[in-house]
PDB file of N, CA and C in Angstrom:
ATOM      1  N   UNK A   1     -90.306   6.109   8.964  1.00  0.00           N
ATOM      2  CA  UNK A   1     -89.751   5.292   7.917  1.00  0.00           C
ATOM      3  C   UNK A   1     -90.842   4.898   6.921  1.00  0.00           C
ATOM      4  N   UNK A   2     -92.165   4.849   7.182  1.00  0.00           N
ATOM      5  CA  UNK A   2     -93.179   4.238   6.565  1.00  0.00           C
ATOM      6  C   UNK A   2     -93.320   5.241   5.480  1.00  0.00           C
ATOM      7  N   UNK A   3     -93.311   6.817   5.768  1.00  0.00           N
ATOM      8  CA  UNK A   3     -93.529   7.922   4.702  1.00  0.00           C
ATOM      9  C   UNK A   3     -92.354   7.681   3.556  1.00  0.00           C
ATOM     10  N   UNK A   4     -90.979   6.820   4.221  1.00  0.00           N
ATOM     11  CA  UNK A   4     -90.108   7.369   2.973  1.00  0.00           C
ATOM     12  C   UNK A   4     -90.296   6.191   2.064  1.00  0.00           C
ATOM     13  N   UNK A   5     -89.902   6.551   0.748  1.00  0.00           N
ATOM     14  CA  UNK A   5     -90.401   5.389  -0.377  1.00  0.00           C
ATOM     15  C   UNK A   5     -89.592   4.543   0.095  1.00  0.00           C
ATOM     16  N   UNK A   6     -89.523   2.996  -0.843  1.00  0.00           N
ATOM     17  CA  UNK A   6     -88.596   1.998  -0.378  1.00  0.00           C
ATOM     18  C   UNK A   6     -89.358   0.785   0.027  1.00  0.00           C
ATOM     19  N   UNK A   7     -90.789   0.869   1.088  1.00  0.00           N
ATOM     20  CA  UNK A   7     -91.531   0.348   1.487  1.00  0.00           C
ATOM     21  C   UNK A   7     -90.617  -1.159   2.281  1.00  0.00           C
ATOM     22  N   UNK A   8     -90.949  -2.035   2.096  1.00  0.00           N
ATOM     23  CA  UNK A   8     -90.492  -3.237   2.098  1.00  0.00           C
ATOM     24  C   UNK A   8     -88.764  -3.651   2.521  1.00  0.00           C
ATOM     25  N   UNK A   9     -88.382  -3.015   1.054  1.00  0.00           N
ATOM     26  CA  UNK A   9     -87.382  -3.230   1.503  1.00  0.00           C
ATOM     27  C   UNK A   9     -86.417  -2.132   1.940  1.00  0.00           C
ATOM     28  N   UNK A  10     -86.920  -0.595   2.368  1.00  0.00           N
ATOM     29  CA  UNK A  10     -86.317  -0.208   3.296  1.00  0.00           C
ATOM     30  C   UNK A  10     -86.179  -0.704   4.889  1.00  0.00           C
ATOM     31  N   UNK A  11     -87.143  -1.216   5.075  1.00  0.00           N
ATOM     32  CA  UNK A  11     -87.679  -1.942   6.108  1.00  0.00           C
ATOM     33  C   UNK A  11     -86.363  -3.090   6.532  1.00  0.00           C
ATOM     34  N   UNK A  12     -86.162  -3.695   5.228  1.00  0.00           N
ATOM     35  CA  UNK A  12     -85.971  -4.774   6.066  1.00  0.00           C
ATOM     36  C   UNK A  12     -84.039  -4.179   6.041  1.00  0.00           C
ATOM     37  N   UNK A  13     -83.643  -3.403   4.844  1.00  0.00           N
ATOM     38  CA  UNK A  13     -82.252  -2.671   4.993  1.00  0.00           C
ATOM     39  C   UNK A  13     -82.241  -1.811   6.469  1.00  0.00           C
ATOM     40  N   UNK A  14     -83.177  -1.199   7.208  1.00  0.00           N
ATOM     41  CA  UNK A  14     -82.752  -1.109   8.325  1.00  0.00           C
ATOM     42  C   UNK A  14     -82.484  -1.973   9.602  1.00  0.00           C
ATOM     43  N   UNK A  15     -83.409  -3.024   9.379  1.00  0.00           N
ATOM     44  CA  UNK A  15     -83.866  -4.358  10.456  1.00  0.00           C
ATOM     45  C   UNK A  15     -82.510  -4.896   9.901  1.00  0.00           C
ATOM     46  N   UNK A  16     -82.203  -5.216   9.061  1.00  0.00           N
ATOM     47  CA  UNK A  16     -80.742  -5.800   8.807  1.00  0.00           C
ATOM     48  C   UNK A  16     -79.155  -5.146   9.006  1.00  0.00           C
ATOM     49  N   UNK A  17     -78.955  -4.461   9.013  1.00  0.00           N
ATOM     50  CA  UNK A  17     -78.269  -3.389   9.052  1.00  0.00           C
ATOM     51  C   UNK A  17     -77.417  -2.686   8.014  1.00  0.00           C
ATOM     52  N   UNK A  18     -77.841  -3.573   6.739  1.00  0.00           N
ATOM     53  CA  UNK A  18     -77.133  -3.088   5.461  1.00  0.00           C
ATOM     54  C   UNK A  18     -77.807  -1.936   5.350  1.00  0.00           C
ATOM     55  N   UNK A  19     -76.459  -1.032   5.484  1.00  0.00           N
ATOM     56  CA  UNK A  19     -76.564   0.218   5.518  1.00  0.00           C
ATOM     57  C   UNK A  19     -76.471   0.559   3.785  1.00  0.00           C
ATOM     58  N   UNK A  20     -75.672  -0.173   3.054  1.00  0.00           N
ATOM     59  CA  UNK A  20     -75.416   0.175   1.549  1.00  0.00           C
ATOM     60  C   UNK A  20     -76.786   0.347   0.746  1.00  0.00           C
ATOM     61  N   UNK A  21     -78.034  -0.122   1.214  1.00  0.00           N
ATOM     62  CA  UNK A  21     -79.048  -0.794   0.844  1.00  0.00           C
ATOM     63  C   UNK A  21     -79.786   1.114   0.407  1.00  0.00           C
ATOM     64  N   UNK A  22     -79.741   1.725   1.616  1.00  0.00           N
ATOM     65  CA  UNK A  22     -80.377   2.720   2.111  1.00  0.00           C
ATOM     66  C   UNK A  22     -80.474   3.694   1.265  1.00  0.00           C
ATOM     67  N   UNK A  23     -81.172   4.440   1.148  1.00  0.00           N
ATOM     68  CA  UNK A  23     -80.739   6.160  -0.074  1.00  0.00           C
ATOM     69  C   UNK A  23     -79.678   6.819   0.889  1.00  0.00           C
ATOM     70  N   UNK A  24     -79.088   7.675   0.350  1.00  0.00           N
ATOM     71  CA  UNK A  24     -77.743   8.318   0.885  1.00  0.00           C
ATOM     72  C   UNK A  24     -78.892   8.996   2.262  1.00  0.00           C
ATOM     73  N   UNK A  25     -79.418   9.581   2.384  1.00  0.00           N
ATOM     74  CA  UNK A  25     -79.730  10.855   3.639  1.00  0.00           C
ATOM     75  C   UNK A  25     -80.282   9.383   4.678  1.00  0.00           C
ATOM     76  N   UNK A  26     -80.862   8.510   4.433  1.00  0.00           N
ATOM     77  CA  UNK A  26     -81.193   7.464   4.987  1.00  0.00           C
ATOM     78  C   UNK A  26     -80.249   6.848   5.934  1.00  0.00           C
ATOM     79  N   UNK A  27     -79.346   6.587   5.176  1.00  0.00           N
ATOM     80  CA  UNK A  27     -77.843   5.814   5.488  1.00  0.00           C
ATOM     81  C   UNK A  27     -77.284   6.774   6.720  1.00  0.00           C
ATOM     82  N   UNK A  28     -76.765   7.517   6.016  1.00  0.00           N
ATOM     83  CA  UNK A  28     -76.542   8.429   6.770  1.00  0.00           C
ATOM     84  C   UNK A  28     -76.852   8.781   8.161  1.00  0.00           C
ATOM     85  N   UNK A  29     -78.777   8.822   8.655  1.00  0.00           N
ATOM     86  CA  UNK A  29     -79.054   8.931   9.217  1.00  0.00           C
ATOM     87  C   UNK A  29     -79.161   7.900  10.593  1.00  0.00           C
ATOM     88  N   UNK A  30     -79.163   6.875   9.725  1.00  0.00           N
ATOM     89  CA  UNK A  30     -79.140   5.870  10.400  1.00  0.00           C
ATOM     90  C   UNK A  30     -77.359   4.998  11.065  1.00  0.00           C
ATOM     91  N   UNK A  31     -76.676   5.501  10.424  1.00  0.00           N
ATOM     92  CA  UNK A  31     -74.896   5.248  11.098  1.00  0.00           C
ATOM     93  C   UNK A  31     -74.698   6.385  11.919  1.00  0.00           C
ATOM     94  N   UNK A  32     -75.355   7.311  11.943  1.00  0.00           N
ATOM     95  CA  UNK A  32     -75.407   8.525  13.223  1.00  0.00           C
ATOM     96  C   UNK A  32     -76.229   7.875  14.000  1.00  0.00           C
ATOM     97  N   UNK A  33     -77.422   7.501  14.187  1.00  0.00           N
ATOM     98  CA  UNK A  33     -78.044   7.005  15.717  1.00  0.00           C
ATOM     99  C   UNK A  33     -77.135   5.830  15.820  1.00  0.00           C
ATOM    100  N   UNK A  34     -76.960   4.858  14.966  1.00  0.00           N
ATOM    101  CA  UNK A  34     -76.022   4.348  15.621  1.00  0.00           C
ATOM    102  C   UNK A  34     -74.646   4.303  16.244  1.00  0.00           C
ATOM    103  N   UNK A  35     -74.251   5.502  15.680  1.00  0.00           N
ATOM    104  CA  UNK A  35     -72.657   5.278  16.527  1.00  0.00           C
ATOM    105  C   UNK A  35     -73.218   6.163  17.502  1.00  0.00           C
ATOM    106  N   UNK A  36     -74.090   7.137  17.773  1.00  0.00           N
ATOM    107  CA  UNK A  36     -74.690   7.868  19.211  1.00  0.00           C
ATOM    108  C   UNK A  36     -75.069   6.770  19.827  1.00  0.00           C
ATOM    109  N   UNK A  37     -75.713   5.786  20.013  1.00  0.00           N
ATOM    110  CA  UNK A  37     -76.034   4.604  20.432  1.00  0.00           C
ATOM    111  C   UNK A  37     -74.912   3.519  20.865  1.00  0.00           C
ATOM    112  N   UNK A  38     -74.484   3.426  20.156  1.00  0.00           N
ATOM    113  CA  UNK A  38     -72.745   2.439  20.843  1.00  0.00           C
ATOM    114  C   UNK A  38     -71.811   3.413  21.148  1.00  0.00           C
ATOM    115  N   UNK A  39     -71.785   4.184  20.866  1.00  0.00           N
ATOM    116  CA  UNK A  39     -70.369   4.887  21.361  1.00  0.00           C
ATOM    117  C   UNK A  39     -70.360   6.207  20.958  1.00  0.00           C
ATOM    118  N   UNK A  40     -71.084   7.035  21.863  1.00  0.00           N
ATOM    119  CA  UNK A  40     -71.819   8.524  21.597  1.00  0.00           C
ATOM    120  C   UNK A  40     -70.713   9.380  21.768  1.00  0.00           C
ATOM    121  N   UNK A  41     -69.326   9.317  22.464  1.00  0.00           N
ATOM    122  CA  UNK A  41     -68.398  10.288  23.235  1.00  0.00           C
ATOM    123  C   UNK A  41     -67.401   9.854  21.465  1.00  0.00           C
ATOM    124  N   UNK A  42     -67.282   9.118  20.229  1.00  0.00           N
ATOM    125  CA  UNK A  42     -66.862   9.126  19.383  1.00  0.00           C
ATOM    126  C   UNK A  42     -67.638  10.048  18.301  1.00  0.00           C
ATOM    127  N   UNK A  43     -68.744  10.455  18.391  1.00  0.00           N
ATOM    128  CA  UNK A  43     -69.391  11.088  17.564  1.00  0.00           C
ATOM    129  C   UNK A  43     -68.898  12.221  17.201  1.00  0.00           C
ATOM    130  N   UNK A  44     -68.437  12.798  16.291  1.00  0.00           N
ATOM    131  CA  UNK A  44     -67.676  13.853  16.020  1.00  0.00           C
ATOM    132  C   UNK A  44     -68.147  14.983  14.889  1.00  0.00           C
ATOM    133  N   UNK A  45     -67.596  16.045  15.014  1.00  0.00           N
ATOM    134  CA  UNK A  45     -68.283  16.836  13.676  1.00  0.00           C
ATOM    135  C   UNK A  45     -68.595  16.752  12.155  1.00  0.00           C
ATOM    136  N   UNK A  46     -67.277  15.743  12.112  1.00  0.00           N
ATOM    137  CA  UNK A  46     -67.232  15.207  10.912  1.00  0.00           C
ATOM    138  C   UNK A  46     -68.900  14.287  10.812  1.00  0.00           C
ATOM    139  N   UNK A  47     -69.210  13.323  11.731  1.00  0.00           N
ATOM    140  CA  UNK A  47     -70.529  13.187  11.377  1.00  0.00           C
ATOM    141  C   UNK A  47     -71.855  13.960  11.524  1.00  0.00           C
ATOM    142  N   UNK A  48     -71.396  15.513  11.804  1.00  0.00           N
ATOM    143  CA  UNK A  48     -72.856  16.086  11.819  1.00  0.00           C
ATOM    144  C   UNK A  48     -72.341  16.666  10.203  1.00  0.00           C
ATOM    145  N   UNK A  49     -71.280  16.668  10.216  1.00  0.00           N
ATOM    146  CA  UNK A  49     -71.053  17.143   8.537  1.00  0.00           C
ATOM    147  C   UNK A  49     -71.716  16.227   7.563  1.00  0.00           C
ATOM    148  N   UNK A  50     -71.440  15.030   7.847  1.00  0.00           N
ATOM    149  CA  UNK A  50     -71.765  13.763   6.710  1.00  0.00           C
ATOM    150  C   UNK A  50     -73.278  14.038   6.550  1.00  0.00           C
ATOM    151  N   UNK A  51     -74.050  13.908   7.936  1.00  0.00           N
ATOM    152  CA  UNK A  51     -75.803  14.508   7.700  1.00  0.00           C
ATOM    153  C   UNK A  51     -76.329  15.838   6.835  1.00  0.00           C
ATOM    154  N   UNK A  52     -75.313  16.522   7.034  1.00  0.00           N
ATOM    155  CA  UNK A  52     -75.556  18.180   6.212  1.00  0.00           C
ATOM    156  C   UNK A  52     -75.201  17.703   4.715  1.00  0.00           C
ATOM    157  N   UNK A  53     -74.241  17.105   4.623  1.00  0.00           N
ATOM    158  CA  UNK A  53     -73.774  16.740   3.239  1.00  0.00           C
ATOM    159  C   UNK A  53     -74.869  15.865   2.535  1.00  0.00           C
ATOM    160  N   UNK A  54     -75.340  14.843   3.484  1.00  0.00           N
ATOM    161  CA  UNK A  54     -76.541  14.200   2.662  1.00  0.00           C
ATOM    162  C   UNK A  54     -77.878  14.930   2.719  1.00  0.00           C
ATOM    163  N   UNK A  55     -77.847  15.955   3.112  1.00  0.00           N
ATOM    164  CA  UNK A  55     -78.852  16.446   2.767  1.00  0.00           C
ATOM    165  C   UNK A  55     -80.077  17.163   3.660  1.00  0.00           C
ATOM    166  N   UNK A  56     -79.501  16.842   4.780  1.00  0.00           N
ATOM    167  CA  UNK A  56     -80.605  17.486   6.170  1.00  0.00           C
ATOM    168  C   UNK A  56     -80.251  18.677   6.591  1.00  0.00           C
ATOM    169  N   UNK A  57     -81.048  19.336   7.107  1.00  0.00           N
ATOM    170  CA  UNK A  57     -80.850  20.863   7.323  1.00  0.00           C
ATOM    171  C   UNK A  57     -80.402  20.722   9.119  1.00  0.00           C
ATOM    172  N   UNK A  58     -79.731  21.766   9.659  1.00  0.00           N
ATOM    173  CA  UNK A  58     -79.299  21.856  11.014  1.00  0.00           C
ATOM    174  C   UNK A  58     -80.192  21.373  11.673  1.00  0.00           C
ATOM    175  N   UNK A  59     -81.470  22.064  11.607  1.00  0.00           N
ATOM    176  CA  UNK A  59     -82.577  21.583  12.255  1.00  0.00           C
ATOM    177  C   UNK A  59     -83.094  20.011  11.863  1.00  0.00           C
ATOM    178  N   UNK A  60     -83.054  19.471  11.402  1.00  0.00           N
ATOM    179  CA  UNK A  60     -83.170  17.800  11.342  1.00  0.00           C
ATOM    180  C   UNK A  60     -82.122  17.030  11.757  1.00  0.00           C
ATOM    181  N   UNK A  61     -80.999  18.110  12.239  1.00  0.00           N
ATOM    182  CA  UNK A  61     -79.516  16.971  13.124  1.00  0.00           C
ATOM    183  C   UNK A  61     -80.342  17.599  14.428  1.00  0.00           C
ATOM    184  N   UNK A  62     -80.741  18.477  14.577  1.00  0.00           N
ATOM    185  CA  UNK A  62     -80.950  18.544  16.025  1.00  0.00           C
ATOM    186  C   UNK A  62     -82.033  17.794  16.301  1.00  0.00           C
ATOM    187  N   UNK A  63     -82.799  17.499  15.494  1.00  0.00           N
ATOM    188  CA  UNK A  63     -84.316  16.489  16.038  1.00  0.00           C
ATOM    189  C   UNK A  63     -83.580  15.496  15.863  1.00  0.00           C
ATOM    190  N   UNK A  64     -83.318  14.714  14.411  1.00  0.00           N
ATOM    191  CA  UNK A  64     -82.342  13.562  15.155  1.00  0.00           C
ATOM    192  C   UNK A  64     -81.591  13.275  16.125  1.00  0.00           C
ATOM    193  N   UNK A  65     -80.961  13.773  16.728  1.00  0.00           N
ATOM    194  CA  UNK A  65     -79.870  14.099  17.857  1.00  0.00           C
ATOM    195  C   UNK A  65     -80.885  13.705  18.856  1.00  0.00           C
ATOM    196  N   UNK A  66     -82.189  14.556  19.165  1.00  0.00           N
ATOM    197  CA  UNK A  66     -82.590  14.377  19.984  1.00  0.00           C
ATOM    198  C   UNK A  66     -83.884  13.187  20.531  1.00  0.00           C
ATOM    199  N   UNK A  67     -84.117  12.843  18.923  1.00  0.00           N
ATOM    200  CA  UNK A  67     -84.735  11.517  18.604  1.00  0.00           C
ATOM    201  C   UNK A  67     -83.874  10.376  19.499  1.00  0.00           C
ATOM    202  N   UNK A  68     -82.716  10.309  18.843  1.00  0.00           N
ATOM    203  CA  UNK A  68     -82.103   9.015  19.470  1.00  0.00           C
ATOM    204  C   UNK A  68     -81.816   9.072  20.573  1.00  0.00           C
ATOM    205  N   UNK A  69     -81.328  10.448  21.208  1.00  0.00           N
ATOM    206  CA  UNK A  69     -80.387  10.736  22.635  1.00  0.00           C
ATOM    207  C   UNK A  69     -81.501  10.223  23.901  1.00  0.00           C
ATOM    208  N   UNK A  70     -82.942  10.709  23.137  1.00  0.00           N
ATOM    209  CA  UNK A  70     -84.308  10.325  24.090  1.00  0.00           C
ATOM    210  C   UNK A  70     -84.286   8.912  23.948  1.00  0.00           C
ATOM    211  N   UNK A  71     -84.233   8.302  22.938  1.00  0.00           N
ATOM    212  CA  UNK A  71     -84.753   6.655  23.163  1.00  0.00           C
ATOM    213  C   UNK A  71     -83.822   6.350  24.050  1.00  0.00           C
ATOM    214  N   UNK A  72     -82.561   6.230  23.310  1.00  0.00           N
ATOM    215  CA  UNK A  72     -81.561   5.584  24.420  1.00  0.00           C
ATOM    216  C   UNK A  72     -81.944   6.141  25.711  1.00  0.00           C
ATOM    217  N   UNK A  73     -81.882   7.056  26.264  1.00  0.00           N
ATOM    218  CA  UNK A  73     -82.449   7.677  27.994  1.00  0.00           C
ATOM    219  C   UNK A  73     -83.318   6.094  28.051  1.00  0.00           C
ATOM    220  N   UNK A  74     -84.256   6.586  27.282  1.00  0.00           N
ATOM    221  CA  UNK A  74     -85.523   5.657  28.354  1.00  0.00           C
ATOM    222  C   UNK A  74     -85.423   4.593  27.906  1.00  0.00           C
ATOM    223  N   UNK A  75     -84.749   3.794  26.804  1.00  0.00           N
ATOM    224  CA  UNK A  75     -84.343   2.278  26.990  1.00  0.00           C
ATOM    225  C   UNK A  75     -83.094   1.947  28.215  1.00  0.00           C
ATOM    226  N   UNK A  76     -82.414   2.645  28.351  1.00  0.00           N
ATOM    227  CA  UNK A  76     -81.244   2.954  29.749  1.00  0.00           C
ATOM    228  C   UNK A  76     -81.902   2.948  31.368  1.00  0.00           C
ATOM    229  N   UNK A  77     -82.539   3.831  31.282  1.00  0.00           N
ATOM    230  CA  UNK A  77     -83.683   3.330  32.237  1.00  0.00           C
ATOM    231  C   UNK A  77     -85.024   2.652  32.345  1.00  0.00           C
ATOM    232  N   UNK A  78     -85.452   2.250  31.208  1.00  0.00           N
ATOM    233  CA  UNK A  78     -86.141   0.675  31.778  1.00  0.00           C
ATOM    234  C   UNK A  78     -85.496  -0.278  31.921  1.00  0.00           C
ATOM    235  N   UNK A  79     -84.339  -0.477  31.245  1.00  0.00           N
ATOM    236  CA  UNK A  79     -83.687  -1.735  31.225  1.00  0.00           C
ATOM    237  C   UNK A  79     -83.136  -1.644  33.006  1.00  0.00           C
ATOM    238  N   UNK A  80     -82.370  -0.245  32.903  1.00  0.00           N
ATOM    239  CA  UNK A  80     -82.148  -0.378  34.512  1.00  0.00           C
ATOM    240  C   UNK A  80     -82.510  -0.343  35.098  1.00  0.00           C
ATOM    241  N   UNK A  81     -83.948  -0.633  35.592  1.00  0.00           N
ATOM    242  CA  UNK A  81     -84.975  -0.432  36.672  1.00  0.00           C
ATOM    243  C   UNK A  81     -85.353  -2.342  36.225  1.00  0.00           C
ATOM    244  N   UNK A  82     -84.935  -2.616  35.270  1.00  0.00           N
ATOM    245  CA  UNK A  82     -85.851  -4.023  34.608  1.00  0.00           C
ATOM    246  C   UNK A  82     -87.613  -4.183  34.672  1.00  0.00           C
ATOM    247  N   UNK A  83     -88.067  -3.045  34.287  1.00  0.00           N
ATOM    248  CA  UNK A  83     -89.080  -3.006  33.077  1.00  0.00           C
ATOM    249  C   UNK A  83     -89.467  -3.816  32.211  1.00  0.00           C
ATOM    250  N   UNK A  84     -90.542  -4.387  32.530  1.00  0.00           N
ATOM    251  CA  UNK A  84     -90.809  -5.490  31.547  1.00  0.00           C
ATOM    252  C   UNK A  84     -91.952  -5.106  30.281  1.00  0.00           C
ATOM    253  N   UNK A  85     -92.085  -5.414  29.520  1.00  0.00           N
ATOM    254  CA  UNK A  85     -92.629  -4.921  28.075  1.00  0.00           C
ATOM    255  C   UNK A  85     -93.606  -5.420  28.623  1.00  0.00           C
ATOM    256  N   UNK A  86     -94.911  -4.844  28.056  1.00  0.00           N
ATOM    257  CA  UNK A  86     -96.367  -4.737  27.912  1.00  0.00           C
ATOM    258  C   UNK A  86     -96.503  -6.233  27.256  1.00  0.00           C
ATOM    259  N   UNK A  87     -97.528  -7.631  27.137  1.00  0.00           N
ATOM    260  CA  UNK A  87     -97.274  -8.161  26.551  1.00  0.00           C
ATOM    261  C   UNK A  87     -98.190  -8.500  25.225  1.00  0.00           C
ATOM    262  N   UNK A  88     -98.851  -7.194  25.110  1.00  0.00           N
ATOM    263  CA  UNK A  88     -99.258  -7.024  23.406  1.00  0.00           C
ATOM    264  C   UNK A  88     -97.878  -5.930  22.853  1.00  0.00           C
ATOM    265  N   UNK A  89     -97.086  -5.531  23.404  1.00  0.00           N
ATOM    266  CA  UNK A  89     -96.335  -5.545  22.682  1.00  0.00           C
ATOM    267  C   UNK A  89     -94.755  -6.111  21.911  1.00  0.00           C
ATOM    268  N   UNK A  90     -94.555  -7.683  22.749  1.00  0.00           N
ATOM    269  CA  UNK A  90     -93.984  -8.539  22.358  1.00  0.00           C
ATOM    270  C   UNK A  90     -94.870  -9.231  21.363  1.00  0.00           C
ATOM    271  N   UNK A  91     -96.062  -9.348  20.708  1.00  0.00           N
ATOM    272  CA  UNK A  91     -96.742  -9.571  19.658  1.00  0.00           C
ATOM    273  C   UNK A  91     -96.272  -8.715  18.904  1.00  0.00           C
ATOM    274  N   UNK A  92     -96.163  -7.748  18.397  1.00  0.00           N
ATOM    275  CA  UNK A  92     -95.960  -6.424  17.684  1.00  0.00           C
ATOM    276  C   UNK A  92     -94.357  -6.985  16.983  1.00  0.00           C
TER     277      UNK A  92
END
């Protein structure tokens, strides 16, 4: 996120969740990890279409895809093992 322009206040349009805020391929990208994230078995073609339409090539739905599909894994299992955060990185 730091490479794409916006600086500041892309930052804080993702930390917030105003998605309207975002450039279109941004937006985009970001209402796909999230509905893979709440409710992944709704994800449908129509949203790998919406990513192609804004602008990402097959190969950047599949790294995305596999960007998020990995976090969630291993936030799923630390949380379920109860894993406790490092605590320089609750400073962060």
């Amino acid at each position: 996120m730091r490479r794409e322009p916006g600086g500041a206040a892309l930052q804080e349009a993702v930390v917030s969740g105003d998605l309207d805020a975002l450039p279109p391929r941004l937006r985009a990208l970001h209402a796909y990890a999230l509905a893979l994230t709440a409710d992944p078995s709704a994800v449908q073609e129509d949203d790998v279409r919406t990513l192609l339409e804004a602008g990402l090539s097959e190969r950047d739905v599949i790294d995305a895809n596999q960007v998020v599909a990995y976090f969630n894994y291993v936030n799923r299992v630390a949380e379920g093992l109860g894993v406790e955060l490092e605590a320089h990185w609750r400073e962060r």
